[in-house]
Protein backbone atom coordinates (compact mmCIF):
# COMPACT_ATOMS: atom_id res chain seq x y z
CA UNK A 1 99.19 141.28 163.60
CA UNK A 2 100.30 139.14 166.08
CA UNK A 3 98.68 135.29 167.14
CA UNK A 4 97.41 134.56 170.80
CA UNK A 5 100.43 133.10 172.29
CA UNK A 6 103.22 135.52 171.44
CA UNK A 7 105.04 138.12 172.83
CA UNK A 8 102.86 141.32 172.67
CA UNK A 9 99.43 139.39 172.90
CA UNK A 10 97.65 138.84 175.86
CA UNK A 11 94.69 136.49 176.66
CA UNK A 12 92.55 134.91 178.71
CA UNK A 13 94.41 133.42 181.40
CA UNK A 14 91.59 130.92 182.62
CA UNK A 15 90.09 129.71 179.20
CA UNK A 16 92.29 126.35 179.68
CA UNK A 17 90.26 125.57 182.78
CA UNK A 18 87.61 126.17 181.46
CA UNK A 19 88.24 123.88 178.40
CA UNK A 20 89.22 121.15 180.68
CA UNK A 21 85.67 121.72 182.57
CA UNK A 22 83.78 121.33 179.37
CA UNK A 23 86.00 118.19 178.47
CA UNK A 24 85.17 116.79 181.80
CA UNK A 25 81.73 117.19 181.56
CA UNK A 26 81.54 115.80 178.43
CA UNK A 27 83.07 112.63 179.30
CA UNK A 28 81.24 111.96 182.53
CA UNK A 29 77.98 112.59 180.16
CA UNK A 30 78.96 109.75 177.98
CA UNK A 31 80.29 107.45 180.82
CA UNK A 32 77.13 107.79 182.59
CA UNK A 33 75.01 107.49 179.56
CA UNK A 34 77.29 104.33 178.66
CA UNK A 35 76.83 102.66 182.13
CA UNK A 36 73.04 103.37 182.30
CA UNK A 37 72.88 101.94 178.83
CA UNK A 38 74.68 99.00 179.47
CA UNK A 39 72.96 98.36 183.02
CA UNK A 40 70.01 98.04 181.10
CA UNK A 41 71.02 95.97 178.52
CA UNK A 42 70.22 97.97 175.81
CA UNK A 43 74.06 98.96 174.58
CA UNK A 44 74.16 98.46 171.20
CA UNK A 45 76.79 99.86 168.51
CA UNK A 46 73.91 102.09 167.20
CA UNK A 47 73.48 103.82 170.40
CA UNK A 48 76.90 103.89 171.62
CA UNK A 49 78.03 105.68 168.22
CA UNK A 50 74.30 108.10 169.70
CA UNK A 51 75.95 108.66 172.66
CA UNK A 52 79.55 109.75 171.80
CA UNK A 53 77.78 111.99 169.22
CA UNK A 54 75.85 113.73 172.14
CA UNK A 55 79.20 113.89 174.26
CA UNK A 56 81.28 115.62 171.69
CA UNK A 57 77.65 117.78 171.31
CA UNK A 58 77.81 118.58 174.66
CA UNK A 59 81.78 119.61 174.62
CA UNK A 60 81.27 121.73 171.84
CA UNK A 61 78.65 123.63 173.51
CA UNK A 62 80.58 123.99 176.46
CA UNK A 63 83.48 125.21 174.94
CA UNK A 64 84.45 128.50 176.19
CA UNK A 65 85.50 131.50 173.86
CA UNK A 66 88.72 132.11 173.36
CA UNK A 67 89.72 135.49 173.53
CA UNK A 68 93.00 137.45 172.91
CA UNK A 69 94.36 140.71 172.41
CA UNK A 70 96.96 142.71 170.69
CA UNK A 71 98.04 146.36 170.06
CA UNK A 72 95.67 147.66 168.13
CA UNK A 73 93.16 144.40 168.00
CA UNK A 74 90.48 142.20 170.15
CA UNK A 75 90.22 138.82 168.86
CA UNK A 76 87.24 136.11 169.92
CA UNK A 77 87.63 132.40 168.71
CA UNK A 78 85.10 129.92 168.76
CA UNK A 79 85.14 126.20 167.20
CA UNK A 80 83.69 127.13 164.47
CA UNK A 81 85.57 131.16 163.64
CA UNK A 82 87.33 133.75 164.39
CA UNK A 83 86.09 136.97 164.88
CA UNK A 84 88.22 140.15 164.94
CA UNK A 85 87.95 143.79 165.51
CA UNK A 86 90.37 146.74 164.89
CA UNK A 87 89.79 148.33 168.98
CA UNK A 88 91.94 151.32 167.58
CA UNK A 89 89.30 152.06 165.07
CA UNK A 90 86.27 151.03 167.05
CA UNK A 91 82.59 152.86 165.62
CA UNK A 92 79.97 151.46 168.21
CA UNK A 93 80.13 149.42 171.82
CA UNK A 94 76.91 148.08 172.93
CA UNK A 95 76.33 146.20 175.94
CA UNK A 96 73.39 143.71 176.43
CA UNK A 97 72.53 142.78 180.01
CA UNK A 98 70.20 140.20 181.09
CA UNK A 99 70.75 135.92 181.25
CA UNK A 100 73.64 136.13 179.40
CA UNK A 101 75.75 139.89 179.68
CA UNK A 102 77.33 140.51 176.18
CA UNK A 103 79.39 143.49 174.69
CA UNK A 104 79.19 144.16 171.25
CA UNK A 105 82.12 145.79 169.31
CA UNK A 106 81.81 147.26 165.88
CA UNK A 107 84.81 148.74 163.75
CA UNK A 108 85.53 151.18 161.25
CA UNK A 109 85.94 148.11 158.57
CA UNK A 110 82.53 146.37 159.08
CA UNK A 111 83.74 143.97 161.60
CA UNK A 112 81.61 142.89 164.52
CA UNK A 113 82.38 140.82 167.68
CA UNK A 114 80.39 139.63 170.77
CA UNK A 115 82.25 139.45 174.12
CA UNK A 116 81.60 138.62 177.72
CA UNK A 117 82.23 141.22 179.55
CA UNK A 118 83.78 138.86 182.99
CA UNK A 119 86.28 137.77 180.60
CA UNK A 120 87.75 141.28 180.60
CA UNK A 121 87.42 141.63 184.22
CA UNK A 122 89.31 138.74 185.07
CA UNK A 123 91.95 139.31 182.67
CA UNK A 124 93.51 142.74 183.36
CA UNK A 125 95.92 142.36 180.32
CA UNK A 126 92.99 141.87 178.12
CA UNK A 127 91.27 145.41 179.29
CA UNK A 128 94.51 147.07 178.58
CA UNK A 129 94.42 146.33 175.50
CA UNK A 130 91.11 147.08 174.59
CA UNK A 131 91.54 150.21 176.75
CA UNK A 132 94.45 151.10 174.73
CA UNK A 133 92.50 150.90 171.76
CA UNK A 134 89.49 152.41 172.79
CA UNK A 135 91.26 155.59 174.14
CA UNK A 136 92.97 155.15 169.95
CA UNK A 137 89.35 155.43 168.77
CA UNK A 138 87.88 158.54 170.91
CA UNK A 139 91.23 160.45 170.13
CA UNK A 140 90.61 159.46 165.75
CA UNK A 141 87.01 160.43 166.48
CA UNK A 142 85.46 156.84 165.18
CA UNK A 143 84.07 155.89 168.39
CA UNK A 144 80.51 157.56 168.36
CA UNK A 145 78.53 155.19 170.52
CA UNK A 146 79.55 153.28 173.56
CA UNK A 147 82.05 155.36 175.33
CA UNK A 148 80.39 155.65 178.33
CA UNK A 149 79.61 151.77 178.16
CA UNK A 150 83.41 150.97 178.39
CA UNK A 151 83.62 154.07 181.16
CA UNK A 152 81.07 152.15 183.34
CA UNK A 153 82.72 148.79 182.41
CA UNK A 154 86.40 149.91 183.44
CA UNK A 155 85.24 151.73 186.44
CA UNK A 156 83.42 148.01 187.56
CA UNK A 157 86.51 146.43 186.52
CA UNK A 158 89.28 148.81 188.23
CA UNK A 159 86.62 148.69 191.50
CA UNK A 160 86.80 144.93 191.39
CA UNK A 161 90.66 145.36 191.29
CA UNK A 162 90.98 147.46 194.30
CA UNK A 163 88.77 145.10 196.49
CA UNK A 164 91.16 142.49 195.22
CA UNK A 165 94.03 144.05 196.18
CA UNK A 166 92.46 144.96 199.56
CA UNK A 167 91.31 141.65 200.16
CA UNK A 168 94.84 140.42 199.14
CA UNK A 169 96.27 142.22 201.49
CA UNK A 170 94.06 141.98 204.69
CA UNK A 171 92.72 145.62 204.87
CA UNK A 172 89.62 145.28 203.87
């Protein structure tokens, strides 16, 4: 298997702007928490050691997932793990809608992932991939449940892709 970064993997193209959003954020939280701190007179080493624990807090919470893809494999990375999951041997895609939209993939060896679903529709080399896989998994006869979840999701994602192009190129 192949690491995020080499030649055959794809991933997601804006999780380094995203990482440098979260980074930002987290800094002008201290800074601001630093200045009101020290307006007031109350900076001491105690609470400036609080606040650049509750900055790096708040950039670890803001940290995207970092997702990438492979033949034959989906791959989500957080901080703290990485989670993988064979898409060429998929058993079960659920998708969770509500505040926070979520697919759930399940594999033939007991692995389980959670994904948001944007990430695939702004990365078009992701989808292949787990398109390629999926299409793996209906033809072995593993995939039992969530079929027509990735059907909905790649018609969304291809429809998305056509207005794009449209838009791109002044037809619509």
């Amino acid at each position: 298997m192949r690491r995020s970064g080499t030649p055959g993997t794809a991933g997601d193209r804006h999780w380094y702007g995203s990482v440098r959003l979260a980074v930002g954020c987290a800094a002008l939280f201290g800074t601001l928490a630093f200045l009101v701190d020290w307006d007031a007179g109350t900076l001491t080493a105690p609470r400036a050691l609080l606040w650049t624990a509750l900055s790096a807090a708040v950039c670890v919470v803001l940290l995207p997932q970092r997702v990438s893809a492979g033949p034959g494999w989906l791959a989500v990375r957080t901080p703290w793990r990485r989670r993988l999951v064979h898409t060429d041997a998929l058993t079960a895609v659920r998708q969770y809608d509500g505040v926070s939209s979520h697919l759930v993939l399940r594999d033939v060896h007991g692995h389980r992932l959670e994904l948001d679903p944007r990430v695939l529709a702004a990365n078009p080399l992701l989808w292949h991939e787990l398109d390629t896989g999926v299409r793996r998994s209906l033809a072995r006869g593993t995939l039992r449940h969530g079929a027509d979840v990735l059907d909905r999701l790649g018609h969304r994602i291809d429809g998305e892709a056509a207005r794009a192009v449209l838009r791109a190129s002044g037809l619509s």
